[in-house]
C-alpha atoms as a PDB file:
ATOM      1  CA  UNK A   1     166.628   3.598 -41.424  1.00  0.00           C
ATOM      2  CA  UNK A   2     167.724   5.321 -38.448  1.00  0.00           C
ATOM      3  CA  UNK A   3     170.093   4.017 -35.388  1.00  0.00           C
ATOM      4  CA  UNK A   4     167.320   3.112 -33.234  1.00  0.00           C
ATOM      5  CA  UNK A   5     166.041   0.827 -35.715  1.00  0.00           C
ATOM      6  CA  UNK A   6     169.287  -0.608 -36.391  1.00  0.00           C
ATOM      7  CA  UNK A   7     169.999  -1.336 -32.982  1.00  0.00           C
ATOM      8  CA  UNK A   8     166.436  -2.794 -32.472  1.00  0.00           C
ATOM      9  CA  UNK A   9     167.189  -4.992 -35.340  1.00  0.00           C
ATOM     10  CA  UNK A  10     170.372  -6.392 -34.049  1.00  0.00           C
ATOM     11  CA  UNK A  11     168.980  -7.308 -30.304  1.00  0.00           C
ATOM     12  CA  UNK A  12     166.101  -8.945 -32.476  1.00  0.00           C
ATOM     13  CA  UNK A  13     168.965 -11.304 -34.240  1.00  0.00           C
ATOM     14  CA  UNK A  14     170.410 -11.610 -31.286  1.00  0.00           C
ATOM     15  CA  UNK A  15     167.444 -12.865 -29.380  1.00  0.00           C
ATOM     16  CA  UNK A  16     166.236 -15.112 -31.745  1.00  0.00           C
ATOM     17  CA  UNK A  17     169.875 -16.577 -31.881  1.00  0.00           C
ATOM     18  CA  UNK A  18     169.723 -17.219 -28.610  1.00  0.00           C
ATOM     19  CA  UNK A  19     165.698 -18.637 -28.416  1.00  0.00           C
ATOM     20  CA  UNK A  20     167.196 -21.406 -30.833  1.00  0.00           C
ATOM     21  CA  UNK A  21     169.868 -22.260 -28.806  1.00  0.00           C
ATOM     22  CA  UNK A  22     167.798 -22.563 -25.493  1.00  0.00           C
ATOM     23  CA  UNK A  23     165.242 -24.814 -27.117  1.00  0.00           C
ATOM     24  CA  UNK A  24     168.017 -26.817 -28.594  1.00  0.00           C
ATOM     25  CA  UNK A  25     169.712 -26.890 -25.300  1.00  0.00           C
ATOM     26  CA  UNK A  26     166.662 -28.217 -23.835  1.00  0.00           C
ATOM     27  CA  UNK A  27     165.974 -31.798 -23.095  1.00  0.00           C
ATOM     28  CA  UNK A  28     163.571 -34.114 -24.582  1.00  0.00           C
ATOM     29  CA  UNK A  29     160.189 -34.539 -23.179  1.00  0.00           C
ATOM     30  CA  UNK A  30     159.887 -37.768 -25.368  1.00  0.00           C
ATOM     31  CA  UNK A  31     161.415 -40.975 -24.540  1.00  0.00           C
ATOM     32  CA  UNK A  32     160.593 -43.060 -27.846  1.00  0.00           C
ATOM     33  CA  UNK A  33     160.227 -46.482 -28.753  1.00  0.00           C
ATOM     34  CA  UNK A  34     163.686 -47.644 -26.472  1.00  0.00           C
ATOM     35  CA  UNK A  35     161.761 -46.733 -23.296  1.00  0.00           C
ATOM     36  CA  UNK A  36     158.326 -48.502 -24.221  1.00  0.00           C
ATOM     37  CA  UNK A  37     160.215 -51.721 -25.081  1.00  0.00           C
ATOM     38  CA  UNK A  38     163.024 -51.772 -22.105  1.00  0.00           C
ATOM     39  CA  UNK A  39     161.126 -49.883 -19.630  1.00  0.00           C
ATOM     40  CA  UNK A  40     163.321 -46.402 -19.533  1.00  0.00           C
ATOM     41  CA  UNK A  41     166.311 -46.162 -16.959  1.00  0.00           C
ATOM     42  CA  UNK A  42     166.125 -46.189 -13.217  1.00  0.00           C
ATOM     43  CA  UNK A  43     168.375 -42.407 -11.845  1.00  0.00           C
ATOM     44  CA  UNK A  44     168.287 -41.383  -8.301  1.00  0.00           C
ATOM     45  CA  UNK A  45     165.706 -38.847  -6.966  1.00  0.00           C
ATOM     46  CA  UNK A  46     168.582 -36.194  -7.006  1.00  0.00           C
ATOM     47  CA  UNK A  47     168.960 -36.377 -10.593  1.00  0.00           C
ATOM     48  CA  UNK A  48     165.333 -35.711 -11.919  1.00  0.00           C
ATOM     49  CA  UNK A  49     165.193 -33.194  -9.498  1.00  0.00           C
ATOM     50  CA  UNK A  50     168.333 -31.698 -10.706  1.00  0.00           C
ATOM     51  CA  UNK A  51     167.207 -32.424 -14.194  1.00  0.00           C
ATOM     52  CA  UNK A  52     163.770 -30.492 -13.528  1.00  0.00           C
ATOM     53  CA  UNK A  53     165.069 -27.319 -12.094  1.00  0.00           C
ATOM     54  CA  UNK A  54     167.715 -26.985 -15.155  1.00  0.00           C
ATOM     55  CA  UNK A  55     164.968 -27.605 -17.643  1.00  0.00           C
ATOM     56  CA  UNK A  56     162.513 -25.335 -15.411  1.00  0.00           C
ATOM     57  CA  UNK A  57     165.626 -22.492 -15.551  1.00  0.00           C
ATOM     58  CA  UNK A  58     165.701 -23.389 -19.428  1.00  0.00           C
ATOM     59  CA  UNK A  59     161.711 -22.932 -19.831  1.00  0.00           C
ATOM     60  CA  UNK A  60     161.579 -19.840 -17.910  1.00  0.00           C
ATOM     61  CA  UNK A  61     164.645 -18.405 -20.305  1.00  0.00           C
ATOM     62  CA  UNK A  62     162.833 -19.470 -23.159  1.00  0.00           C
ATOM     63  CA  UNK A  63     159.682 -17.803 -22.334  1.00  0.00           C
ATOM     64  CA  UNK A  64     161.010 -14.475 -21.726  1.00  0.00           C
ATOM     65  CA  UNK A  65     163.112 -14.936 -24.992  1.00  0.00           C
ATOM     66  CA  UNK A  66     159.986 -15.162 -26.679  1.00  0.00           C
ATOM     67  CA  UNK A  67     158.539 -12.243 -25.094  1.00  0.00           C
ATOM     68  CA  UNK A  68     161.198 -10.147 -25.938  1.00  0.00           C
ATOM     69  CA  UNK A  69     161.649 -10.825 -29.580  1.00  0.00           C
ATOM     70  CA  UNK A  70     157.514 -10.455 -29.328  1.00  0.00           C
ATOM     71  CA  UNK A  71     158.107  -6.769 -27.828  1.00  0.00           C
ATOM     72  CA  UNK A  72     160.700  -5.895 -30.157  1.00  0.00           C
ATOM     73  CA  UNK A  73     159.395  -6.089 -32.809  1.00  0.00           C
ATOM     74  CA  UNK A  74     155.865  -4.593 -32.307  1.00  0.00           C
ATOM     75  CA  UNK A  75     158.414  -1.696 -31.175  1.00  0.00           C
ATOM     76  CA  UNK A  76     160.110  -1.982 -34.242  1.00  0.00           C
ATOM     77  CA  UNK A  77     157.021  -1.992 -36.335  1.00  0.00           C
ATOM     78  CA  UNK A  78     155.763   1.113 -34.548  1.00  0.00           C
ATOM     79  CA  UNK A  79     158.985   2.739 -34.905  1.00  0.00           C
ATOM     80  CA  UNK A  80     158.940   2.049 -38.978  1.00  0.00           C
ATOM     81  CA  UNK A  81     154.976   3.396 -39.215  1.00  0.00           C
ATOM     82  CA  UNK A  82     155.951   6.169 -37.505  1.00  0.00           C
ATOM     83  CA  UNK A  83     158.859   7.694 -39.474  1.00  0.00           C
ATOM     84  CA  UNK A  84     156.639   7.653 -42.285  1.00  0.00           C
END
């Protein structure tokens, strides 16, 4: 195993580390059983739309995330076939 692969390897850790903690970090989309029964909670206009563009900022990090670990590792695949 050669640097390049090692080094591939560890941004690959490193970007999946950080995919899990952007999804975690992300809010819920589901508002359960409280919200049916007691109708939810009444926030200002600036707050959702505060609350959108952070989750928006969140989505958009996520989806390159997942990109990324996709690219890496077809790189890192092709790298491995090709040292054989």
């Amino acid at each position: 195993m050669g640097i390049p692969e090692i080094v591939a390897g560890a941004v690959l850790i490193l970007c999946s580390l950080v995919i899990v903690l952007v999804v975690l970090a992300q809010d819920s989309k589901d508002d359960g059983l409280t919200s049916a029964i007691g109708g939810g909670y009444n926030s200002s206009f600036y707050e959702n739309n505060m609350a959108r563009t952070k989750d928006a900022k969140l989505s958009r990090f996520t989806r390159f995330s997942a990109v990324l670990i996709f690219v890496i590792t077809l790189a890192l695949n092709v790298l491995a076939n090709f040292n054989k």
